[in-house]
PDB file of N, CA and C in Angstrom:
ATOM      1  N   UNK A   1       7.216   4.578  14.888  1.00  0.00           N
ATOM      2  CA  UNK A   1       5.846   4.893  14.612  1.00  0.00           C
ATOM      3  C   UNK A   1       5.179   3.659  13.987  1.00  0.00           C
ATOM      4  N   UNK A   2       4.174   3.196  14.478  1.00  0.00           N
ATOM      5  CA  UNK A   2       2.865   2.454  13.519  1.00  0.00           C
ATOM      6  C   UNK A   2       2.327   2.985  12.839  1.00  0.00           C
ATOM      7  N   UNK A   3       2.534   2.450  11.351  1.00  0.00           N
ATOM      8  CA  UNK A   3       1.427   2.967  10.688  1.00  0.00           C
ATOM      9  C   UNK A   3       0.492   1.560   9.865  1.00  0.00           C
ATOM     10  N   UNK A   4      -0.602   2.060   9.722  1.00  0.00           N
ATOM     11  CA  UNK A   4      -1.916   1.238   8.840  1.00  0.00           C
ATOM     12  C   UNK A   4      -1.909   1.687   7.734  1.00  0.00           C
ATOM     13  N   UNK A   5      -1.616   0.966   6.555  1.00  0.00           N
ATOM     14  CA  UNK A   5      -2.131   1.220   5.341  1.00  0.00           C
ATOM     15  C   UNK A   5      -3.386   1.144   4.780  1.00  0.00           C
ATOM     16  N   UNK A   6      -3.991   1.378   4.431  1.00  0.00           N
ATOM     17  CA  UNK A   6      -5.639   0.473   3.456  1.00  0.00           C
ATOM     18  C   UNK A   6      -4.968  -0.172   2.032  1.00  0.00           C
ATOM     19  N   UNK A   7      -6.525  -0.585   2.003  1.00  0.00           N
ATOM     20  CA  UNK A   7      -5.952  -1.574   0.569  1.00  0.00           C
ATOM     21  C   UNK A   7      -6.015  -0.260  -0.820  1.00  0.00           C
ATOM     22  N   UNK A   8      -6.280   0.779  -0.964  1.00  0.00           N
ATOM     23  CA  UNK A   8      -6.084   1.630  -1.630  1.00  0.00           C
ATOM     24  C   UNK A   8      -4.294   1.797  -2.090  1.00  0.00           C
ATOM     25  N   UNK A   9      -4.037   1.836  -0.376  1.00  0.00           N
ATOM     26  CA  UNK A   9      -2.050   2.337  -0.796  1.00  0.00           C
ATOM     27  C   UNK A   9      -1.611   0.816  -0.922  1.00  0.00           C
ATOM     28  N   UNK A  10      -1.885  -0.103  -0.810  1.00  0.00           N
ATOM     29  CA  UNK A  10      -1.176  -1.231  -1.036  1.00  0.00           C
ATOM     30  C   UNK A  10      -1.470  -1.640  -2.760  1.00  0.00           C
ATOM     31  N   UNK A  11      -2.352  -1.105  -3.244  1.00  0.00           N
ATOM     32  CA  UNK A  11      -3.065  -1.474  -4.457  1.00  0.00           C
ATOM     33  C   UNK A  11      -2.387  -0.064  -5.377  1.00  0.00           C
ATOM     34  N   UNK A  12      -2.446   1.098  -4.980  1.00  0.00           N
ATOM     35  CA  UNK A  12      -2.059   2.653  -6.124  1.00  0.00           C
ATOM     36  C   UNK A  12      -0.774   2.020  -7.028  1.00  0.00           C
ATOM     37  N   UNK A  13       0.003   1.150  -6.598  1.00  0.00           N
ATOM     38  CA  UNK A  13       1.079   1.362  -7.870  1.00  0.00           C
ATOM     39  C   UNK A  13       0.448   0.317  -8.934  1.00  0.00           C
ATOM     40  N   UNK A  14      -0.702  -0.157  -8.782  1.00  0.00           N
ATOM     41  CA  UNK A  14      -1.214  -1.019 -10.064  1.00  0.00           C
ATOM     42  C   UNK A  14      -2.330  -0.323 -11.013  1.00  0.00           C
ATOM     43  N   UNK A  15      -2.247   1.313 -10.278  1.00  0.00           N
ATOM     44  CA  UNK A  15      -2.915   2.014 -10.953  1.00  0.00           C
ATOM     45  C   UNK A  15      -2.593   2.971 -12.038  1.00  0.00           C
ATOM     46  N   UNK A  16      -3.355   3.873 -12.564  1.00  0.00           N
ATOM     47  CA  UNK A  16      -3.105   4.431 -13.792  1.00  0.00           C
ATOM     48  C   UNK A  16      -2.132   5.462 -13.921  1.00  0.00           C
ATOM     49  N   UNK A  17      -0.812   5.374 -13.903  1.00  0.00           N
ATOM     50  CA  UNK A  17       0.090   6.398 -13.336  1.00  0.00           C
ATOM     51  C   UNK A  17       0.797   7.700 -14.321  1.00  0.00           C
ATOM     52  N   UNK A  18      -0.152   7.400 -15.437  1.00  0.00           N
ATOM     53  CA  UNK A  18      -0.444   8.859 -16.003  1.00  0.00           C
ATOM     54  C   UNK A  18      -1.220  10.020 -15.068  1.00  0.00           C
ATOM     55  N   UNK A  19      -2.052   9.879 -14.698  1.00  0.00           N
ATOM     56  CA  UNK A  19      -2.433  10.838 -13.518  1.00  0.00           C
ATOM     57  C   UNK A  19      -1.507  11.352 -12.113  1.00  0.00           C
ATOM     58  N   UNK A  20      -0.839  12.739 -12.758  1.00  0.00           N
ATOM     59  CA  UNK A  20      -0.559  13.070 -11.417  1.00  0.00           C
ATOM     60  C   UNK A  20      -0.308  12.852 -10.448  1.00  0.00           C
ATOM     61  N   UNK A  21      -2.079  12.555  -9.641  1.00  0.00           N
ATOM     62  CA  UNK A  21      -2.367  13.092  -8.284  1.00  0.00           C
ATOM     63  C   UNK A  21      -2.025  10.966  -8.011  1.00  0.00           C
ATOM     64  N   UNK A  22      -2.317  10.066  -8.894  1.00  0.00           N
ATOM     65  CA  UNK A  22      -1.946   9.228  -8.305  1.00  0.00           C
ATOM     66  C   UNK A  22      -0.745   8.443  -8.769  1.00  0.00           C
ATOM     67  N   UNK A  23       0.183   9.079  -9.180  1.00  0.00           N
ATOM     68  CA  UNK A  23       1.833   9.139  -9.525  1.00  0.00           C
ATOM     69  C   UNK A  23       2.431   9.482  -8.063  1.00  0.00           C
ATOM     70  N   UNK A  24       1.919  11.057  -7.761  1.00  0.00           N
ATOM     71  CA  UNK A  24       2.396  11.018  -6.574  1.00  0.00           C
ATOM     72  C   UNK A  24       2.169  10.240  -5.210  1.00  0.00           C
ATOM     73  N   UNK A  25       1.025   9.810  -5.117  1.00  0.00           N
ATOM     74  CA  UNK A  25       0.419   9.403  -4.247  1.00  0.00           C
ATOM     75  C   UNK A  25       0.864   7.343  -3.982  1.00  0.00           C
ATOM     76  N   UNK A  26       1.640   7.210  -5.150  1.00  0.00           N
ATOM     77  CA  UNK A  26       2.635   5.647  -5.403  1.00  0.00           C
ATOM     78  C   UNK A  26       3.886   6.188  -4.847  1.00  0.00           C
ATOM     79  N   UNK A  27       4.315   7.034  -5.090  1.00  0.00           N
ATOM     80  CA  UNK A  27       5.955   7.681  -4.936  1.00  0.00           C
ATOM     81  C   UNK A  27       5.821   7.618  -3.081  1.00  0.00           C
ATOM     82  N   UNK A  28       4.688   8.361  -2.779  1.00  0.00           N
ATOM     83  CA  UNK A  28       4.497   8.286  -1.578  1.00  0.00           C
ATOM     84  C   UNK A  28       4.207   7.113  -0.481  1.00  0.00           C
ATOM     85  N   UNK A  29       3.916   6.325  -0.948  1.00  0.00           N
ATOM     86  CA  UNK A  29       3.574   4.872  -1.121  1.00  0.00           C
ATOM     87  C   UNK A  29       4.713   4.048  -0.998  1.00  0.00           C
ATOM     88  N   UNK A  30       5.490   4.172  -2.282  1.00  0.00           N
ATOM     89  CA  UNK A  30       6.776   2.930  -2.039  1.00  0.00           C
ATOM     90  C   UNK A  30       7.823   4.369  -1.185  1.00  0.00           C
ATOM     91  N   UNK A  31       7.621   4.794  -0.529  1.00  0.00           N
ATOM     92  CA  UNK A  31       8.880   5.804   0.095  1.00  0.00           C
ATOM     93  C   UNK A  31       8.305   4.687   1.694  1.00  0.00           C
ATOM     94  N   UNK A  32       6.894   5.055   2.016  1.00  0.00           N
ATOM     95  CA  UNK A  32       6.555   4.772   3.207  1.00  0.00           C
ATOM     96  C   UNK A  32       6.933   2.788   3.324  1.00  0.00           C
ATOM     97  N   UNK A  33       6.757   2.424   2.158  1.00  0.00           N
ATOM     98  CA  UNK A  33       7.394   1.185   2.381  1.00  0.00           C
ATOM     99  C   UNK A  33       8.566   0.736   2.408  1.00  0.00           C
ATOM    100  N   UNK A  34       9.491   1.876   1.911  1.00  0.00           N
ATOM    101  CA  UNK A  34      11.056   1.755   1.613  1.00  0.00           C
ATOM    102  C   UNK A  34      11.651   1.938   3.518  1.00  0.00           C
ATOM    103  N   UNK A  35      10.209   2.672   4.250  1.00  0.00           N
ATOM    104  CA  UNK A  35      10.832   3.101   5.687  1.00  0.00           C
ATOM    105  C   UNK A  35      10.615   2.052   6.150  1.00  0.00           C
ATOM    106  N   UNK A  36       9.412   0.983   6.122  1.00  0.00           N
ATOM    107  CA  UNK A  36       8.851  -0.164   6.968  1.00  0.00           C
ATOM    108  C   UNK A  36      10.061  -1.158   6.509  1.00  0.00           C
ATOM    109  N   UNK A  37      10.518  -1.367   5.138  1.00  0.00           N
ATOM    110  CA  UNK A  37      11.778  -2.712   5.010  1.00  0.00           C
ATOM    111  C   UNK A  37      12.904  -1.982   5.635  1.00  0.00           C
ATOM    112  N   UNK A  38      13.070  -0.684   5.941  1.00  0.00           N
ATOM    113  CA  UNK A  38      14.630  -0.522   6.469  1.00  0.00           C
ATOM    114  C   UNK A  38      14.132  -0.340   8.406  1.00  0.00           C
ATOM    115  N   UNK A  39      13.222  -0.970   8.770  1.00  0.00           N
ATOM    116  CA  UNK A  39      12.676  -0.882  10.101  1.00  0.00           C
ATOM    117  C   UNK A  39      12.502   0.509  10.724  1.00  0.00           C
ATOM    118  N   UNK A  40      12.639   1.805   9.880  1.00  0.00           N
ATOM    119  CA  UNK A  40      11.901   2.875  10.563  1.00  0.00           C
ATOM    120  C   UNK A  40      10.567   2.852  11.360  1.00  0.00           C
ATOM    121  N   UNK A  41       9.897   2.520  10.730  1.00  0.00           N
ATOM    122  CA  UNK A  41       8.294   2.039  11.364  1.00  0.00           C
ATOM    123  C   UNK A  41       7.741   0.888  11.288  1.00  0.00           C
ATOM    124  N   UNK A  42       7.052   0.361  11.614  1.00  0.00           N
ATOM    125  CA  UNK A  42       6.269  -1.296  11.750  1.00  0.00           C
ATOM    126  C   UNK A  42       5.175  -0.588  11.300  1.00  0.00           C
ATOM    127  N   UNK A  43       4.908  -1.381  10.351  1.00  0.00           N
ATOM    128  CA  UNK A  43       3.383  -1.621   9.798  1.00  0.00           C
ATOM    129  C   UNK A  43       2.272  -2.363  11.116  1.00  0.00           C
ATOM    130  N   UNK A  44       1.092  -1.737  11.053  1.00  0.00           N
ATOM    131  CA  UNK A  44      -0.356  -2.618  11.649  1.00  0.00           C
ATOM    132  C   UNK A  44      -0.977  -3.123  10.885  1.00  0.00           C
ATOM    133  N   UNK A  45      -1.747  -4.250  10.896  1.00  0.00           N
ATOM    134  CA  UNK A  45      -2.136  -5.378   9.925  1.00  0.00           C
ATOM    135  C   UNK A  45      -3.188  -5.837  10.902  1.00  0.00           C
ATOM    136  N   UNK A  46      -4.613  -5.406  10.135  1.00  0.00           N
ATOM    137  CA  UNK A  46      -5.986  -6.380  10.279  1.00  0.00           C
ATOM    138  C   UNK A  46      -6.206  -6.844   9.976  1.00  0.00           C
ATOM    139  N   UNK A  47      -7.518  -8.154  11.075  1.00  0.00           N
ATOM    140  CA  UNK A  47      -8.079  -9.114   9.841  1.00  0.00           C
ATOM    141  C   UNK A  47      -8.745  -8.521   8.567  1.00  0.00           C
ATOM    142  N   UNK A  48      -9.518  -7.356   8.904  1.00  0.00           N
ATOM    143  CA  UNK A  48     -10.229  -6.713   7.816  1.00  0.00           C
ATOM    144  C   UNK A  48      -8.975  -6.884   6.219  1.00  0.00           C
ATOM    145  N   UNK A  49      -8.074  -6.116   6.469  1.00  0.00           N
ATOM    146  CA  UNK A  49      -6.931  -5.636   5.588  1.00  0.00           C
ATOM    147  C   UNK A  49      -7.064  -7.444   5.373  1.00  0.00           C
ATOM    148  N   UNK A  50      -6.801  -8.571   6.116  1.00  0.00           N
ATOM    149  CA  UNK A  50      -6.766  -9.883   5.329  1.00  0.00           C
ATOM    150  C   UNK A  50      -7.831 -10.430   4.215  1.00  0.00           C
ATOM    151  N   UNK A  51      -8.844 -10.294   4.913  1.00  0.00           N
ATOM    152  CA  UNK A  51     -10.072 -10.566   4.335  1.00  0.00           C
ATOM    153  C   UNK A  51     -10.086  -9.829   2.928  1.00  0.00           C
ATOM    154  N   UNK A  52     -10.136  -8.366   3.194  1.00  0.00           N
ATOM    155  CA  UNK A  52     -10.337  -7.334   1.767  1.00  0.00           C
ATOM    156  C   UNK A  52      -9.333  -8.017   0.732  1.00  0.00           C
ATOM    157  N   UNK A  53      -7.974  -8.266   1.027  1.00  0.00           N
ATOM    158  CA  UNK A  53      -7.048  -8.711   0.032  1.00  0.00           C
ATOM    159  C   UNK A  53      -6.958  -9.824  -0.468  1.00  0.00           C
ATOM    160  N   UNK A  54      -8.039 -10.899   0.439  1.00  0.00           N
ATOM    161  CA  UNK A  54      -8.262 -12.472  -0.231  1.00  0.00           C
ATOM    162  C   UNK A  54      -9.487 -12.215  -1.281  1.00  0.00           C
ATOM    163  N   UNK A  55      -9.921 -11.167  -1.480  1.00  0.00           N
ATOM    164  CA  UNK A  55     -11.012 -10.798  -2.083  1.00  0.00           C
ATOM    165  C   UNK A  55     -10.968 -10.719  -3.100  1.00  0.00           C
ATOM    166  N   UNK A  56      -9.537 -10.384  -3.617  1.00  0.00           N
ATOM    167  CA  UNK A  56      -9.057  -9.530  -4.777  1.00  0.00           C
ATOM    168  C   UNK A  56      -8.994 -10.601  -6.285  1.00  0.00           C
ATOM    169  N   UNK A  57      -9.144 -10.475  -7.051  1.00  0.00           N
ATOM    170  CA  UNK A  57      -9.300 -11.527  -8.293  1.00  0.00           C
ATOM    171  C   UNK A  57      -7.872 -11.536  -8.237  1.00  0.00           C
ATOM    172  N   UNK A  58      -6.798 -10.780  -8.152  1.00  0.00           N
ATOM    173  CA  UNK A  58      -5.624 -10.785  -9.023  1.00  0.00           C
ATOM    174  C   UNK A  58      -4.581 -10.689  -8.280  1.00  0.00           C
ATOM    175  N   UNK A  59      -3.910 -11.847  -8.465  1.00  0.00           N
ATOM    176  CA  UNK A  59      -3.366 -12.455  -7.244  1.00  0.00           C
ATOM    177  C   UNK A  59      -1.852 -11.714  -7.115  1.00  0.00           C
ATOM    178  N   UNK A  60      -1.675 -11.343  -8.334  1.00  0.00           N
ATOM    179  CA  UNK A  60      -0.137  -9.820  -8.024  1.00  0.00           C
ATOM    180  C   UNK A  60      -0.533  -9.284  -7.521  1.00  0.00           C
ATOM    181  N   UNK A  61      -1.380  -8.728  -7.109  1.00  0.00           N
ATOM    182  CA  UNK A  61      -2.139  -7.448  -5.913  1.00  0.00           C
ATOM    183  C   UNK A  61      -2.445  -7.877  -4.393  1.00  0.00           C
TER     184      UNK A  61
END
């Protein structure tokens, strides 16, 4: 399967992970990336997704 991330799921584990809804939503996150490094699925990658992430002030992200 291909899947597309946004810069939202590439960005949630630098978020506030006292909340719940986006605790789970990281768990869900590094699982779907734990499938793309063991080659279950290939990631899709746009220029957009390039552009948005050269955007970013903070260069761990």
């Amino acid at each position: 399967m291909r899947l597309y991330l946004d810069n939202c799921c590439f960005n949630r584990p630098f978020d506030d992970q006292t909340q719940i809804k986006i605790s789970i939503e990281t768990q869900a996150k590094l699982a779907i990336q734990s499938m793309l490094l063991n080659k279950k699925h290939t990631l899709v990658w746009s220029y957009m997704l390039e552009y948005e992430n050269m955007q970013n002030p903070f260069d761990i992200r």
